[in-house]
N, C-alpha and C. Protein backbone atom coordinates (compact mmCIF):
# COMPACT_ATOMS: atom_id res chain seq x y z
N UNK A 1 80.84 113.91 91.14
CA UNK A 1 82.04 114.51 90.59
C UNK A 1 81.69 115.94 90.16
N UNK A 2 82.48 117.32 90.58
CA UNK A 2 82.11 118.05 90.09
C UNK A 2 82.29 118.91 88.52
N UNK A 3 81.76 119.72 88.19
CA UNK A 3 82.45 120.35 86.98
C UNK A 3 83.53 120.42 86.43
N UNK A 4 84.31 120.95 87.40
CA UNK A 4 85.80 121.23 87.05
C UNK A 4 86.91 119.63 87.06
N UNK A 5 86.57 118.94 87.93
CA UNK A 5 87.03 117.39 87.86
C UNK A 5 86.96 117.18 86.41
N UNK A 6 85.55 116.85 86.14
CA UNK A 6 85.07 116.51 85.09
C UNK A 6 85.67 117.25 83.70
N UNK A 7 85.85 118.26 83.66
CA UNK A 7 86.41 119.13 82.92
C UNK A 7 88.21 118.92 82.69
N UNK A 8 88.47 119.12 84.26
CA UNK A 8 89.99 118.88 84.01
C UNK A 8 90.58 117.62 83.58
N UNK A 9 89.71 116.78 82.56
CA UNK A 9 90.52 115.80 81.93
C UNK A 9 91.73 116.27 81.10
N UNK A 10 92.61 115.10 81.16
CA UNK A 10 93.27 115.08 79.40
C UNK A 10 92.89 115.76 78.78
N UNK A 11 93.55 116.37 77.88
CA UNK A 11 93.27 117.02 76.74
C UNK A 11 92.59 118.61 76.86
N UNK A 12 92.26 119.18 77.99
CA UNK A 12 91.97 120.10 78.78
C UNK A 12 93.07 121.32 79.03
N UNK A 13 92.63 121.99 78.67
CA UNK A 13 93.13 123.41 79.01
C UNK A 13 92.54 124.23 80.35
N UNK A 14 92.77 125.28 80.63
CA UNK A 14 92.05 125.67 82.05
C UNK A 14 91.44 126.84 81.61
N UNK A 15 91.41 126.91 80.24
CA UNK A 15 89.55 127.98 80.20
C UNK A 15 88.49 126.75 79.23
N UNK A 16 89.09 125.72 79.35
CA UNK A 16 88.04 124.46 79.12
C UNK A 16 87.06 124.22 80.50
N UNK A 17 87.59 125.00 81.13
CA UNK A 17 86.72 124.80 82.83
C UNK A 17 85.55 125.78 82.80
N UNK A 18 85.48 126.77 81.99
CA UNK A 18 84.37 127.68 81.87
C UNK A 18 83.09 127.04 81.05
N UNK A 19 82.03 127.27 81.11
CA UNK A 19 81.11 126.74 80.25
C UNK A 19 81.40 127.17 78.86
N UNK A 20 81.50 126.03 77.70
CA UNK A 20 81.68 126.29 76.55
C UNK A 20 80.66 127.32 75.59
N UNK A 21 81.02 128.09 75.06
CA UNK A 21 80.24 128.88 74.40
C UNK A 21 81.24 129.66 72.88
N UNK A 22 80.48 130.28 72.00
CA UNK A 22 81.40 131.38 71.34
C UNK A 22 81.18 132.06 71.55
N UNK A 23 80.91 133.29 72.49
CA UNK A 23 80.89 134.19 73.57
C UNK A 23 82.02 133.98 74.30
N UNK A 24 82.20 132.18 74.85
CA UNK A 24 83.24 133.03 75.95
C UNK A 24 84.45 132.56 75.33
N UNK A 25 84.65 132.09 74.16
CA UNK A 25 86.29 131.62 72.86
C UNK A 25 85.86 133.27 72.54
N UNK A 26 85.57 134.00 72.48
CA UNK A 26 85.86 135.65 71.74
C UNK A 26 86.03 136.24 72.49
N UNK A 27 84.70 136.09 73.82
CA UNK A 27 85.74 136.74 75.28
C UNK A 27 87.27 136.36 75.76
N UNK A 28 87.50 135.09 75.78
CA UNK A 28 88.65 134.70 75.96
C UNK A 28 90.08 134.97 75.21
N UNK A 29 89.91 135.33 73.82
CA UNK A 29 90.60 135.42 73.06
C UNK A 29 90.77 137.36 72.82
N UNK A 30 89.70 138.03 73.06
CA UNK A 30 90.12 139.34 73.32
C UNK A 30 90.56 139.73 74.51
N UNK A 31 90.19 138.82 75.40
CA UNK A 31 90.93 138.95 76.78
C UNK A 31 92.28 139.07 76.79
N UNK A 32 92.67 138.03 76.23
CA UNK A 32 94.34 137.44 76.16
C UNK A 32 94.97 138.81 75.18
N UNK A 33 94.39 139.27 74.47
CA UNK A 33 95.03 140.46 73.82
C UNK A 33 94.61 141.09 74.40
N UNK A 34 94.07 142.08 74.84
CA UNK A 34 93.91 143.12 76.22
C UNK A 34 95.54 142.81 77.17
N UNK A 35 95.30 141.16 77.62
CA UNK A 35 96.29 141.05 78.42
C UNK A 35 97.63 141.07 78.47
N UNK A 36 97.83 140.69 77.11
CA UNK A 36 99.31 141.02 76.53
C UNK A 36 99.24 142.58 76.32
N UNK A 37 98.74 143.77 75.82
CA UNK A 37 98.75 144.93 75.94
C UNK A 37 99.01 145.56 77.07
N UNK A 38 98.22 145.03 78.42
CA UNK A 38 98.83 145.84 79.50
C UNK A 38 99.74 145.45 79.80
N UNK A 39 100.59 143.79 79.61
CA UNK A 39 101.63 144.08 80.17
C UNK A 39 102.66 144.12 78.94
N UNK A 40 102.62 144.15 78.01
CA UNK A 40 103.49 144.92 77.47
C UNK A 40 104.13 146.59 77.89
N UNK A 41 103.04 147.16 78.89
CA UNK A 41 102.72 148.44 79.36
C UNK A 41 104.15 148.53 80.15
N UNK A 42 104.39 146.79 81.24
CA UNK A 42 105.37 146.85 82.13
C UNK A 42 106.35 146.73 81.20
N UNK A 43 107.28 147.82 81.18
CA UNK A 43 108.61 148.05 80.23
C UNK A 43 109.77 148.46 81.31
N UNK A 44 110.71 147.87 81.10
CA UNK A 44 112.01 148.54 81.38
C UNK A 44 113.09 148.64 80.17
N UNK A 45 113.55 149.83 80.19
CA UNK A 45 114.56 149.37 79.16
C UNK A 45 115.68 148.93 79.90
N UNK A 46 116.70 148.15 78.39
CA UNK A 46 117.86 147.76 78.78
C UNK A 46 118.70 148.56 78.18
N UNK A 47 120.12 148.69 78.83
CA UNK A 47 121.05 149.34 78.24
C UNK A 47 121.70 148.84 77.23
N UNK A 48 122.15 149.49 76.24
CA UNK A 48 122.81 149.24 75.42
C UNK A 48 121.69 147.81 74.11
N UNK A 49 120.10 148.15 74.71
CA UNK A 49 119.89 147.44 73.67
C UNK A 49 118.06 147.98 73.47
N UNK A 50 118.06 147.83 71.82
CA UNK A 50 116.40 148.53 71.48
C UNK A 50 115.48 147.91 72.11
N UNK A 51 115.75 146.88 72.66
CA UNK A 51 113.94 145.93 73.32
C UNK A 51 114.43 145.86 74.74
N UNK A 52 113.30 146.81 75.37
CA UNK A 52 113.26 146.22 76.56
C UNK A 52 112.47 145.29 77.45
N UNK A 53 113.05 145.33 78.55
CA UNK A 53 112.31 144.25 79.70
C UNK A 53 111.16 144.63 79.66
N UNK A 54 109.75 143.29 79.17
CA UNK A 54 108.33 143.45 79.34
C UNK A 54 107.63 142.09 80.46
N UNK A 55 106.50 142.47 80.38
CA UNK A 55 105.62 141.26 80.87
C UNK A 55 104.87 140.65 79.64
N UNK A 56 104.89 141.66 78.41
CA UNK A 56 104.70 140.77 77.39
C UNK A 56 104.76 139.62 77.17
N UNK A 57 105.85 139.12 77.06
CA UNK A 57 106.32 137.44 76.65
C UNK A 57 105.78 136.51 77.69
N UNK A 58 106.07 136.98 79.00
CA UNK A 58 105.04 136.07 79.92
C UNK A 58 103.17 136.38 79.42
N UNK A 59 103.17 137.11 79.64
CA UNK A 59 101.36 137.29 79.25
C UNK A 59 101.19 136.26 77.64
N UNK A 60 102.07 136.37 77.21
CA UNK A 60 101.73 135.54 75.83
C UNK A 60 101.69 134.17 75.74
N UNK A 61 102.54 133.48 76.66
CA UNK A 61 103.33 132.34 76.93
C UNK A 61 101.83 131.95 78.00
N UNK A 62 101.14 132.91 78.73
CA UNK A 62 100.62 132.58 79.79
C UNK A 62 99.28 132.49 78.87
N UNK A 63 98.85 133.07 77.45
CA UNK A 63 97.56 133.55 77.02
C UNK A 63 97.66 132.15 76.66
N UNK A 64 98.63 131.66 75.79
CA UNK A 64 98.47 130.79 74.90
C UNK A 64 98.37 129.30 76.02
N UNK A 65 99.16 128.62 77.40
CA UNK A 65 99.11 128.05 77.82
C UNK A 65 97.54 127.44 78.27
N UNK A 66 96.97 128.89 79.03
CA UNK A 66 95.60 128.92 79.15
C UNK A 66 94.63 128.78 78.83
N UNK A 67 94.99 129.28 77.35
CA UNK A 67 93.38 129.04 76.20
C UNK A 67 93.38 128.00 75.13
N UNK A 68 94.64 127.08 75.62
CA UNK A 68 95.09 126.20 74.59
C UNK A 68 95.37 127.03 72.91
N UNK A 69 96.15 126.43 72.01
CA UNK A 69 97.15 126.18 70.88
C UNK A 69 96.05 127.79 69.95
N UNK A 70 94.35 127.31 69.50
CA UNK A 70 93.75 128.02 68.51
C UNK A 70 93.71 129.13 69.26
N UNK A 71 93.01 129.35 70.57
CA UNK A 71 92.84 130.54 71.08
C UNK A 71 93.57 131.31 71.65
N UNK A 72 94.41 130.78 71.84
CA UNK A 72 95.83 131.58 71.99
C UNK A 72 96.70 132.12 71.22
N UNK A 73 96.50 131.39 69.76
CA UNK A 73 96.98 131.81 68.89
C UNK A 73 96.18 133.15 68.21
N UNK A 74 94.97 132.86 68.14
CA UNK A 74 93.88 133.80 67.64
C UNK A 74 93.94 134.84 68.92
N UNK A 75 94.66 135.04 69.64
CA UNK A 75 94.47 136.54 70.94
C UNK A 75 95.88 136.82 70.64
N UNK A 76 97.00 136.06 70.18
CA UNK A 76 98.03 136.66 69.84
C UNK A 76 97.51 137.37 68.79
N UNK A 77 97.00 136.89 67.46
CA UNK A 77 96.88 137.36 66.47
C UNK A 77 96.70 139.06 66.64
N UNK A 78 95.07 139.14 67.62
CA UNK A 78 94.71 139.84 67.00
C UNK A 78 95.21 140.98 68.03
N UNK A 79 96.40 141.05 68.89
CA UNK A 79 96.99 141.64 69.78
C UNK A 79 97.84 142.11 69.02
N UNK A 80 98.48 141.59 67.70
CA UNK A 80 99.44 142.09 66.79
C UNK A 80 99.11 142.57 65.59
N UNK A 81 97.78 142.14 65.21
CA UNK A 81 97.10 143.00 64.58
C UNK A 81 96.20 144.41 64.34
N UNK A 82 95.71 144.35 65.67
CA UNK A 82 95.30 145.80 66.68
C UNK A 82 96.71 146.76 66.44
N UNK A 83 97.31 146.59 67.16
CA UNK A 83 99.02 146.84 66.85
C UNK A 83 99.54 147.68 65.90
N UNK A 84 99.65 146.69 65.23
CA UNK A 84 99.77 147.21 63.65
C UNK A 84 98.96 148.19 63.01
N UNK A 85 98.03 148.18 63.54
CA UNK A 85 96.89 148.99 63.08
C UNK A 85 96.38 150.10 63.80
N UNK A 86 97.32 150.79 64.69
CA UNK A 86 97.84 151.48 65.23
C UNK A 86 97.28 151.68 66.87
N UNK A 87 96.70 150.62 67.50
CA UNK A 87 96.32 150.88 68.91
C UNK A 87 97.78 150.46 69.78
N UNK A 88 98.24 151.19 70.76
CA UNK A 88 99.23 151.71 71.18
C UNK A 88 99.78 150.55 72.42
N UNK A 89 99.50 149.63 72.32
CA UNK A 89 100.13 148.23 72.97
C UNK A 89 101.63 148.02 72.99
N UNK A 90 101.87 147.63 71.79
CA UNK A 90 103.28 146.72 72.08
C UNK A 90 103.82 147.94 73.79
N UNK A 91 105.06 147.57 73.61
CA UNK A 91 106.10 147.76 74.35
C UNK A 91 106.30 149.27 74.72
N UNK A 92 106.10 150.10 75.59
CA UNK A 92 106.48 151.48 76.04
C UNK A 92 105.39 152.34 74.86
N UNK A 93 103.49 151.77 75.15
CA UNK A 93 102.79 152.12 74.75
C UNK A 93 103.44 152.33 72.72
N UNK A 94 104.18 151.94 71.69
CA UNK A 94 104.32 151.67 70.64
C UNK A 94 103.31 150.87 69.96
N UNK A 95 103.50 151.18 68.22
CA UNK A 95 102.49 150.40 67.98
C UNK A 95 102.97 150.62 66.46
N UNK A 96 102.11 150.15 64.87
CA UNK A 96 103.46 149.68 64.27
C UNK A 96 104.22 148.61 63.92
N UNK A 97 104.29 148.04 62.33
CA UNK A 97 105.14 146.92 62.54
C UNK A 97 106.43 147.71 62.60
N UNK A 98 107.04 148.77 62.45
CA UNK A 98 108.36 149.11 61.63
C UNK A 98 109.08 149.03 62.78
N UNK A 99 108.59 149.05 63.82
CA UNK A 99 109.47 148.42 65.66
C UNK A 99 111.01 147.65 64.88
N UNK A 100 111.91 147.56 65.95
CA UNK A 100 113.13 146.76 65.43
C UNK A 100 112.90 145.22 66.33
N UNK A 101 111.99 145.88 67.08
CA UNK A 101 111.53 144.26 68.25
C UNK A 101 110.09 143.49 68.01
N UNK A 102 109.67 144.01 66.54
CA UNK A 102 108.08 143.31 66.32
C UNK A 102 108.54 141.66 65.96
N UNK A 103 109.41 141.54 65.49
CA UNK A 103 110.01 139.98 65.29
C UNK A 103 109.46 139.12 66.75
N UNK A 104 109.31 140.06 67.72
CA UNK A 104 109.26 138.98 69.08
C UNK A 104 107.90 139.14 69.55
N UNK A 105 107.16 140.06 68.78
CA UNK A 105 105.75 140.05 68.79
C UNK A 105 105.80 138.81 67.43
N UNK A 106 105.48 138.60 66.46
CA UNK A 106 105.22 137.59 65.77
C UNK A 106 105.72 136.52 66.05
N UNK A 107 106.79 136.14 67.02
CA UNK A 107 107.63 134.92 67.59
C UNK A 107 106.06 134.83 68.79
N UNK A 108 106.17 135.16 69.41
CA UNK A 108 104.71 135.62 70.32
C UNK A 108 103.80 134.68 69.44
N UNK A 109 103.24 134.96 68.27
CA UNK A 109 102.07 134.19 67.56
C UNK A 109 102.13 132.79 67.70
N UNK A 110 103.23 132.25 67.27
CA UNK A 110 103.97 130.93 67.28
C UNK A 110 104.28 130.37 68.63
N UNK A 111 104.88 130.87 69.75
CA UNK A 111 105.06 130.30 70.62
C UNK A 111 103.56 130.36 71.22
N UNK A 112 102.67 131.21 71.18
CA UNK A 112 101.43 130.91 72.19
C UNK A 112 100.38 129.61 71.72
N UNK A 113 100.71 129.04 70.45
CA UNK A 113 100.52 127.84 69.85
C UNK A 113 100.68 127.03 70.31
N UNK A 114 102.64 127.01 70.49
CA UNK A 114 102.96 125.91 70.77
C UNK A 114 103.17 125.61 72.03
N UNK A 115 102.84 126.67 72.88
CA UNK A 115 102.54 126.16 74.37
C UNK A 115 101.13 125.30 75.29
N UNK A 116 100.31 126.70 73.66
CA UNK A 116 99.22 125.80 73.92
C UNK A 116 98.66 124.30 73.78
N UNK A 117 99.08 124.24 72.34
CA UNK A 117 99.07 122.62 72.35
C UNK A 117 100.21 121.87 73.27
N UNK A 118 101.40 122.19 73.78
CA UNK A 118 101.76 121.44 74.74
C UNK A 118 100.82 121.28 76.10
N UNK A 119 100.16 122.34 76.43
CA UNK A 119 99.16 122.42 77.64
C UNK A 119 98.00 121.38 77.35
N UNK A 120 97.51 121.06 76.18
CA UNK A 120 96.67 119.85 76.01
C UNK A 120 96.77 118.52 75.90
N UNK A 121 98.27 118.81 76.29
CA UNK A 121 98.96 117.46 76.46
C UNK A 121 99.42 117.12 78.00
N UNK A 122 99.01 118.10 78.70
CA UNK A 122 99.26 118.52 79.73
C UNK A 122 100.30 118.76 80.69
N UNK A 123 100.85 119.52 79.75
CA UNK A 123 102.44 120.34 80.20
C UNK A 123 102.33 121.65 81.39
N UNK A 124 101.09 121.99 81.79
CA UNK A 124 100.41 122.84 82.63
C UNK A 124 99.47 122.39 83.80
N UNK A 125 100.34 120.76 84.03
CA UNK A 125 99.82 120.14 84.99
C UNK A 125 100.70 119.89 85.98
N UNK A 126 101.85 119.94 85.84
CA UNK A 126 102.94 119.85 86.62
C UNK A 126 104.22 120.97 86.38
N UNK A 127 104.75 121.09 87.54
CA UNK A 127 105.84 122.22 87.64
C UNK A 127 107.09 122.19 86.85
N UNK A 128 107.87 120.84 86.30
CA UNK A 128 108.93 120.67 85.33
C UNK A 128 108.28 120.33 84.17
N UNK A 129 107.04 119.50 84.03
CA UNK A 129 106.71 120.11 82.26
C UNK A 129 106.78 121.59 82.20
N UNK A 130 105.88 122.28 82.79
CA UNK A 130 105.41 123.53 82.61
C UNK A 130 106.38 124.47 82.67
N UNK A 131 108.15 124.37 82.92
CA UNK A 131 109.01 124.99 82.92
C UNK A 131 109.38 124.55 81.37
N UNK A 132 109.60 123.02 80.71
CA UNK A 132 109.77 122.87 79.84
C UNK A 132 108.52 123.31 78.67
N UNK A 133 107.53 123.73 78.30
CA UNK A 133 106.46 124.60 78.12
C UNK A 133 106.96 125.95 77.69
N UNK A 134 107.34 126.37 79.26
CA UNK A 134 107.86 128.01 78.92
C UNK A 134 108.90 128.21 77.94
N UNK A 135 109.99 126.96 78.29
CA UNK A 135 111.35 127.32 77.59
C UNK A 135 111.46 126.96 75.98
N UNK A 136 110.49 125.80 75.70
CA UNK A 136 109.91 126.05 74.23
C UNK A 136 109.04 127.20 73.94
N UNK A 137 108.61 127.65 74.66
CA UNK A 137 108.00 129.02 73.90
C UNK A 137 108.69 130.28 74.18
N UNK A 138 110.09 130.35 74.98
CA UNK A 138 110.44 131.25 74.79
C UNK A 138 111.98 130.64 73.84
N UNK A 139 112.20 129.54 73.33
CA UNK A 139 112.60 129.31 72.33
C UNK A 139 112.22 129.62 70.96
N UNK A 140 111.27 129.74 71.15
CA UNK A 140 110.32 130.05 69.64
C UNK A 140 110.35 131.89 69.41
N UNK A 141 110.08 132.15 70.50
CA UNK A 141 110.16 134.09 70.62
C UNK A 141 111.18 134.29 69.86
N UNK A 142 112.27 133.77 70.69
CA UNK A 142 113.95 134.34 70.06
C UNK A 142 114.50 133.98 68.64
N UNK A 143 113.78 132.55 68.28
CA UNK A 143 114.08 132.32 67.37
C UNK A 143 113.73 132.78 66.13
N UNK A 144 112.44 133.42 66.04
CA UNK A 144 112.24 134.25 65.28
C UNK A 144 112.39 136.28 66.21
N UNK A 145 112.59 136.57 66.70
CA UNK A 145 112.85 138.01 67.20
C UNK A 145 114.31 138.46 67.29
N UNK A 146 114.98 137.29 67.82
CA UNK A 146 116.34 137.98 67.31
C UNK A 146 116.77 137.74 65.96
N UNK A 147 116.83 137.11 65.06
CA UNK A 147 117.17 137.38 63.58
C UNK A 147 116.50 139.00 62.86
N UNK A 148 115.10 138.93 63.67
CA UNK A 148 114.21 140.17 62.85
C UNK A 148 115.23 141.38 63.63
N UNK A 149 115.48 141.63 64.82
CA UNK A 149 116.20 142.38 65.50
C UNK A 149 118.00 142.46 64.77
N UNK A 150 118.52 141.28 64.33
CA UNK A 150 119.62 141.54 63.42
C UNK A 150 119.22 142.33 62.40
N UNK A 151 117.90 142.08 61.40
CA UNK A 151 117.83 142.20 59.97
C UNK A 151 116.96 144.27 60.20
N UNK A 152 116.54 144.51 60.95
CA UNK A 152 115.60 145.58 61.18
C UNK A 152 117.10 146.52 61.83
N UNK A 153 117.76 146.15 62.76
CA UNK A 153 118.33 147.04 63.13
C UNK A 153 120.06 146.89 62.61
N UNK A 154 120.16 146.78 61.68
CA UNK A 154 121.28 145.99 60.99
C UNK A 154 122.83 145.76 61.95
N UNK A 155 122.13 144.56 62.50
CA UNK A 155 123.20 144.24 63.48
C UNK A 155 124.11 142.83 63.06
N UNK A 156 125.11 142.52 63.48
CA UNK A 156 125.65 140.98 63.22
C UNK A 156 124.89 140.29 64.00
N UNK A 157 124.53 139.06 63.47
CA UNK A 157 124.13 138.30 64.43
C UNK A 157 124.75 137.97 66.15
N UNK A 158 125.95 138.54 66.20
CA UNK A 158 126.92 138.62 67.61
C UNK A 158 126.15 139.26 67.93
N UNK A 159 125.93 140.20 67.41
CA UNK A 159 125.32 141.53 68.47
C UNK A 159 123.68 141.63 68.54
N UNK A 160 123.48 141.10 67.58
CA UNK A 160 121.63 140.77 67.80
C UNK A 160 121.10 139.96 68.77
N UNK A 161 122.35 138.27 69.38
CA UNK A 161 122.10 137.92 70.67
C UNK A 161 122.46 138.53 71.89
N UNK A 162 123.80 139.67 71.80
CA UNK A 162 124.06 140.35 72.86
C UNK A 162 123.07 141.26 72.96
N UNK A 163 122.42 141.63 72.16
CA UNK A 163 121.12 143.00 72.50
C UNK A 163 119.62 142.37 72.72
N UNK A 164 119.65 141.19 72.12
CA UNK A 164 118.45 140.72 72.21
C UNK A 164 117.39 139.31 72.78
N UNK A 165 118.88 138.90 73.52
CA UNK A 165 118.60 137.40 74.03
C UNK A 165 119.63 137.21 75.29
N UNK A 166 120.83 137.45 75.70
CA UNK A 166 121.51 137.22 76.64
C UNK A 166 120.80 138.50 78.30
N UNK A 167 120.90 139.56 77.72
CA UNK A 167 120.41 140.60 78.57
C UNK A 167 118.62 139.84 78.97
N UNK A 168 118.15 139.02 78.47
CA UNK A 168 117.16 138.70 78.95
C UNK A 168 116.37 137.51 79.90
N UNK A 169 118.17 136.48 79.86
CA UNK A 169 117.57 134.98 80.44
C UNK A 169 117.47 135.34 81.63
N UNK A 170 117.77 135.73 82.23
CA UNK A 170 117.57 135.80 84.05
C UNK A 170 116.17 136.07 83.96
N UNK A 171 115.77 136.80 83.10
CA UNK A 171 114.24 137.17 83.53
C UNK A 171 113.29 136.26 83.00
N UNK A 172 114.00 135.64 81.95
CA UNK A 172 112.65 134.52 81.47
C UNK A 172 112.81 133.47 82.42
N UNK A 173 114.14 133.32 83.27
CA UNK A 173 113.89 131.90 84.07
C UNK A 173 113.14 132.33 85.06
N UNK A 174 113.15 133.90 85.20
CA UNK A 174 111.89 133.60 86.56
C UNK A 174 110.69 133.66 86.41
N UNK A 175 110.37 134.30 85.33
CA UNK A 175 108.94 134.03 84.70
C UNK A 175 108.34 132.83 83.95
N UNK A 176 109.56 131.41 83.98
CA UNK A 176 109.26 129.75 84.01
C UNK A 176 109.00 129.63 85.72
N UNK A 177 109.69 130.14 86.43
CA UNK A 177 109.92 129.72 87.68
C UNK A 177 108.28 129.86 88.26
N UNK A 178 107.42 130.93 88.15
CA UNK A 178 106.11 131.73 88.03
C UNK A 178 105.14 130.93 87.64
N UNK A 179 105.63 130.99 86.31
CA UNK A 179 104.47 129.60 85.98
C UNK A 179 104.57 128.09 86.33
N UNK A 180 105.87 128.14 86.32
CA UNK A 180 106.16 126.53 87.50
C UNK A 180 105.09 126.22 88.46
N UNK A 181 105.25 127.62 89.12
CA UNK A 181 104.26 127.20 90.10
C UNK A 181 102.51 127.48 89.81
N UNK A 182 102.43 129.03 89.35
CA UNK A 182 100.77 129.07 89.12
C UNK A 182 99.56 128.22 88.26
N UNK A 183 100.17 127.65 87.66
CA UNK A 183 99.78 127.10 86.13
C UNK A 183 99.10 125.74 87.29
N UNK A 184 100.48 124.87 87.48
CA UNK A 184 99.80 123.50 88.25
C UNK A 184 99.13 123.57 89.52
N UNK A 185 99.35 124.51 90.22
CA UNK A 185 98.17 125.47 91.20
C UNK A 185 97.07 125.41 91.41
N UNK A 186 97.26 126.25 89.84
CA UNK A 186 95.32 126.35 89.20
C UNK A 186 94.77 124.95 89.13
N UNK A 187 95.70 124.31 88.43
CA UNK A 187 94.74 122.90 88.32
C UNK A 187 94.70 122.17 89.48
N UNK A 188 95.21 122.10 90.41
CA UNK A 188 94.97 121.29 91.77
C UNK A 188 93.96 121.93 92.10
N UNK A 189 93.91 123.62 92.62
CA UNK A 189 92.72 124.29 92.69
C UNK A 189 91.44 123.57 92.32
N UNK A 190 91.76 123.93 90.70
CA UNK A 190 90.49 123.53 89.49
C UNK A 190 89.98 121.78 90.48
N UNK A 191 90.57 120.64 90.67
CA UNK A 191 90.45 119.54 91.25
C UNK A 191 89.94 119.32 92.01
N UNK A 192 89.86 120.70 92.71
CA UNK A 192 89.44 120.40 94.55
C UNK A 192 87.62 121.46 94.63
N UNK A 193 87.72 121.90 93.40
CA UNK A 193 86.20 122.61 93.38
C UNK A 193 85.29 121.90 92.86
């Protein structure tokens, strides 16, 4: 049986396939913030609203799936803490909590948790968990990012989902659709090495 068999049990994440070390949980976890930084890089704005279209939320959704619940949470962390502390990441190179869209960076902390521990349950083994995966963690984004986006940019809540959640589902279903497929991929991959 090889490594990765052996590895890809239950309870397994898919950087549980690397040899365990704390070298590679600090590599892994500065990785995942690196990785949410560049694609936070991919920005479009939207009209008529302060946050635009990123690869952020996928890279986060994707950090946290990958490195399971702690280390995903700990590369969100310190991706929003870098941040804050003024290295020039978030969204259209910004950085900064006083953003009107950091609510969906700290929704980010929380959902890369809770994707991750769904992934150790192995919600990143198949293509309709792993859509249900995404859509709890991009439940979790909004749920805390658009209220912060009402309360920061003093909007009604009407208009905090029209600026900050409707202009965006088309794009999160295709970035479930994405990981639908790459996520259980990898692990058939991971199976066959």
């Amino acid at each position: 049986m090889s490594t990765a068999t052996t590895l890809a049990r239950p309870g397994a994440v898919l950087a549980d396939l690397l040899p365990a070390s704390r070298v590679r949980d600090a590599a892994l976890v500065v990785g995942g913030a690196v990785l949410t930084g560049l694609a936070a890089q991919l920005a479009v704005p939207v009209p008529g609203s302060p946050v635009p279209v990123t690869g952020q939320t996928f890279a986060a959704l994707l950090v946290g799936t990958t490195l399971g619940a702690r280390r995903g949470f700990l590369s969100l962390a310190l991706y929003a803490l870098a941040g804050v502390a003024g290295v020039p990441w978030f969204a259209d190179g910004a950085s900064g909590a006083g953003m009107v869209s950091f609510g969906y960076v700290l929704g980010m902390l929380l959902a890369s948790a809770a994707v991750g521990a769904l992934a150790r349950r192995g919600a990143d083994r198949s293509p309709l968990r792993m859509a249900g995966a995404m859509v709890v963690g991009e439940l979790i984004i909004y749920a805390v990012g658009v209220p912060y986006l009402a309360l920061a940019a003093h909007l009604s809540a009407s208009q905090a989902v029209a600026a900050g959640l409707t202009p965006f589902l088309i794009g999160d279903a295709l970035k479930a659709a994405l990981a639908m497929g790459a996520l259980p991929t990898a692990w058939k991959l991971a199976d066959k090495g």
